[in-house]
Protein backbone atom coordinates (compact mmCIF):
# COMPACT_ATOMS: atom_id res chain seq x y z
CA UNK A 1 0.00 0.00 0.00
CA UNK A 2 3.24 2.38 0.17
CA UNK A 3 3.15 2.54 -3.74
CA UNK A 4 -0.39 3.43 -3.57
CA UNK A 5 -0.21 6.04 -1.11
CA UNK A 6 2.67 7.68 -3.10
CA UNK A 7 1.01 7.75 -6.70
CA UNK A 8 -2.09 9.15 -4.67
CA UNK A 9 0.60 12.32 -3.21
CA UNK A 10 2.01 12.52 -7.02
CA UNK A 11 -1.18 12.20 -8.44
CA UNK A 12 -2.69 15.36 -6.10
CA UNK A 13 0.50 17.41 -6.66
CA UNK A 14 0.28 16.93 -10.68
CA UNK A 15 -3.10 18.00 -12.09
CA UNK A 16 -2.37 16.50 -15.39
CA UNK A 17 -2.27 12.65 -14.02
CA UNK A 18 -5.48 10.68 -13.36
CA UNK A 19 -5.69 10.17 -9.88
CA UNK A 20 -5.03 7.20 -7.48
CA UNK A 21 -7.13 7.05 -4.65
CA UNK A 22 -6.29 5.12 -1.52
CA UNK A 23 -8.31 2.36 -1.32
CA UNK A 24 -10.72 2.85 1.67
CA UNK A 25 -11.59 -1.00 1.75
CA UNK A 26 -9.89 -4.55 0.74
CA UNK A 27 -11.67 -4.26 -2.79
CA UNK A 28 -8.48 -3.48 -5.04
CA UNK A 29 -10.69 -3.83 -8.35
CA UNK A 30 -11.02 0.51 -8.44
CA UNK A 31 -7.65 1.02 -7.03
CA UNK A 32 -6.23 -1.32 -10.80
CA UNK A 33 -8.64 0.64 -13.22
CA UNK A 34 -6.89 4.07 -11.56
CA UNK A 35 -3.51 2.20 -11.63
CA UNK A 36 -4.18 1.11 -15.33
CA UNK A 37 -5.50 4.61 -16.26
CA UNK A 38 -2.27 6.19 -14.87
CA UNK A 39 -0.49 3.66 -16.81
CA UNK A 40 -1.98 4.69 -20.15
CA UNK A 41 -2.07 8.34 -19.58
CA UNK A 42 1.76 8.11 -18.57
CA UNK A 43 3.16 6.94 -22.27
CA UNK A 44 2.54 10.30 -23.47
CA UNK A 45 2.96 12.53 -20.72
CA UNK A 46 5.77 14.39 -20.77
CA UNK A 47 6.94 16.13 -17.21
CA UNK A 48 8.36 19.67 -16.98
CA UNK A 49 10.68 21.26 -14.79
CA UNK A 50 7.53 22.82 -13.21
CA UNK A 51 5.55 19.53 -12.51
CA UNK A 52 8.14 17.33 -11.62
CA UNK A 53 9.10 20.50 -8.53
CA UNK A 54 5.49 20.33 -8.21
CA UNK A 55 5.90 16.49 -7.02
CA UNK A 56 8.48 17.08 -5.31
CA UNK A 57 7.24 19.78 -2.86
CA UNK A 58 3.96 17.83 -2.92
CA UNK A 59 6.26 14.82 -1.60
CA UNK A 60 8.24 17.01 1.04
CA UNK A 61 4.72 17.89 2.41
CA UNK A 62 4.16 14.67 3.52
CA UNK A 63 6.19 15.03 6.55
CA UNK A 64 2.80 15.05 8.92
CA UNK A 65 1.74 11.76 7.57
CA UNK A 66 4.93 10.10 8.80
CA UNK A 67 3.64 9.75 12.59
CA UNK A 68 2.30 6.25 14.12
CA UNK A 69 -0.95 5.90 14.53
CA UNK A 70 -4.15 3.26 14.84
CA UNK A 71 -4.11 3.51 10.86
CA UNK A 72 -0.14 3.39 10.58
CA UNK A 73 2.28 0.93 12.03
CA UNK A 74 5.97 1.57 12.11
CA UNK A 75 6.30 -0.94 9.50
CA UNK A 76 3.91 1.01 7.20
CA UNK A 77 5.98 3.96 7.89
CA UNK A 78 8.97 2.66 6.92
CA UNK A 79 7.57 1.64 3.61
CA UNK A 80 6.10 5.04 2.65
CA UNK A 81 9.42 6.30 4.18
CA UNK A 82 11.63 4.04 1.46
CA UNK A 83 9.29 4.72 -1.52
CA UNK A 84 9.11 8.42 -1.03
CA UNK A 85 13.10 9.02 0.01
CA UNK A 86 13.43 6.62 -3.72
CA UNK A 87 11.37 9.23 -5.48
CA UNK A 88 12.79 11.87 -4.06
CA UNK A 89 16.28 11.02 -4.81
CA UNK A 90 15.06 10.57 -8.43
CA UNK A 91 13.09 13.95 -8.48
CA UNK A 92 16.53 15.57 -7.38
CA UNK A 93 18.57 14.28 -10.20
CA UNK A 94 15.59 14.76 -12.81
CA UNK A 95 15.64 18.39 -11.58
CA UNK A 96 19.84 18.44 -11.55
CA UNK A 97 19.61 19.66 -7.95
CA UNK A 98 21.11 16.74 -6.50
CA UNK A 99 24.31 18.08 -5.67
CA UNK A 100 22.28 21.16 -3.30
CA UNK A 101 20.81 18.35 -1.61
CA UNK A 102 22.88 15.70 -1.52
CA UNK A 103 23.28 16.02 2.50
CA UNK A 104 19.80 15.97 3.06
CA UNK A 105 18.81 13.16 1.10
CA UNK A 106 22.22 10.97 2.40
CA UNK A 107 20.07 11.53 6.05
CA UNK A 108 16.81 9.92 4.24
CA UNK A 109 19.20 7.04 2.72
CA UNK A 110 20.41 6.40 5.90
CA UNK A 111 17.07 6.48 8.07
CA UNK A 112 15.43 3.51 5.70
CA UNK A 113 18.68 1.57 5.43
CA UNK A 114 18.36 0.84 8.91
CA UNK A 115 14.63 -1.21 8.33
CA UNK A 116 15.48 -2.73 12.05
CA UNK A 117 15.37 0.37 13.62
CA UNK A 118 13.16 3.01 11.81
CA UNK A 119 13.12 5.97 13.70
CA UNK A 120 9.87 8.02 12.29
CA UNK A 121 10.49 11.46 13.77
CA UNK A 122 14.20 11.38 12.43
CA UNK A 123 12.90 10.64 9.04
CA UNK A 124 9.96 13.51 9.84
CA UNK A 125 12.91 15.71 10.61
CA UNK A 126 15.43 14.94 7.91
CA UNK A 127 12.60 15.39 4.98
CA UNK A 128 11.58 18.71 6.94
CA UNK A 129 15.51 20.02 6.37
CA UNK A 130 15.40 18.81 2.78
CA UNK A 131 12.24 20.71 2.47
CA UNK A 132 13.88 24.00 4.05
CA UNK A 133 16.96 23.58 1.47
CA UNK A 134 14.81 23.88 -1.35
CA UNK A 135 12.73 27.28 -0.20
């Protein structure tokens, strides 16, 4: 459900994309017809400078969804954390600002390489002062 949750944060921060919806029950069947819809509409769509910054400040605003709760275990946490540090990292290069950030996103390498011990609030912290780099 990581992947989901992140194509549903890209999908928000990007008008042009179809959206992905969380599913809100264990009936995946709407959750594939927005996957496959995303899948067809992204052959031909073609990212700019501005949307692909758009994703990635939609991404570093995330930080308040990174907090344990009945709805979100550690271990759920830890996912999101690796799929959104992965997307990050790719954002960066896409947007050749890797080497402003490189510190920053080093810290979010480092807080999902160590899957034993996730520490949540370090992650919340680390994608707060990657956040702060780019304003």
């Amino acid at each position: 459900m990581a992947l989901c949750w992140l194509l549903a944060k890209i999908t928000v921060a990007e008008p042009s994309l179809p959206k992905i919806l969380e599913p809100a029950s264990s009936n995946l069947q709407p959750l594939q017809e927005q996957a496959d819809n995303l899948a067809r509409h992204s052959v031909n769509w073609s990212p700019t400078a501005d949307s692909m910054m758009s994703i990635l400040q939609g991404l570093l605003e995330s930080d308040s969804e990174f907090v344990v709760s009945k709805e979100r275990t550690k271990e759920a946490l830890l996912y999101r954390a690796e799929r959104v540090s992965l997307a990050l990292e790719r954002l960066s290069v896409a947007l050749n600002l890797q080497s402003k950030v490189e510190k920053e996103l080093s810290a979010l390498r480092e807080d999902v390489r160590r899957r034993y011990d996730f520490d949540g609030v370090a992650f919340v912290q680390h994608l707060r002062a990657l956040r702060d780099k780019l304003r």
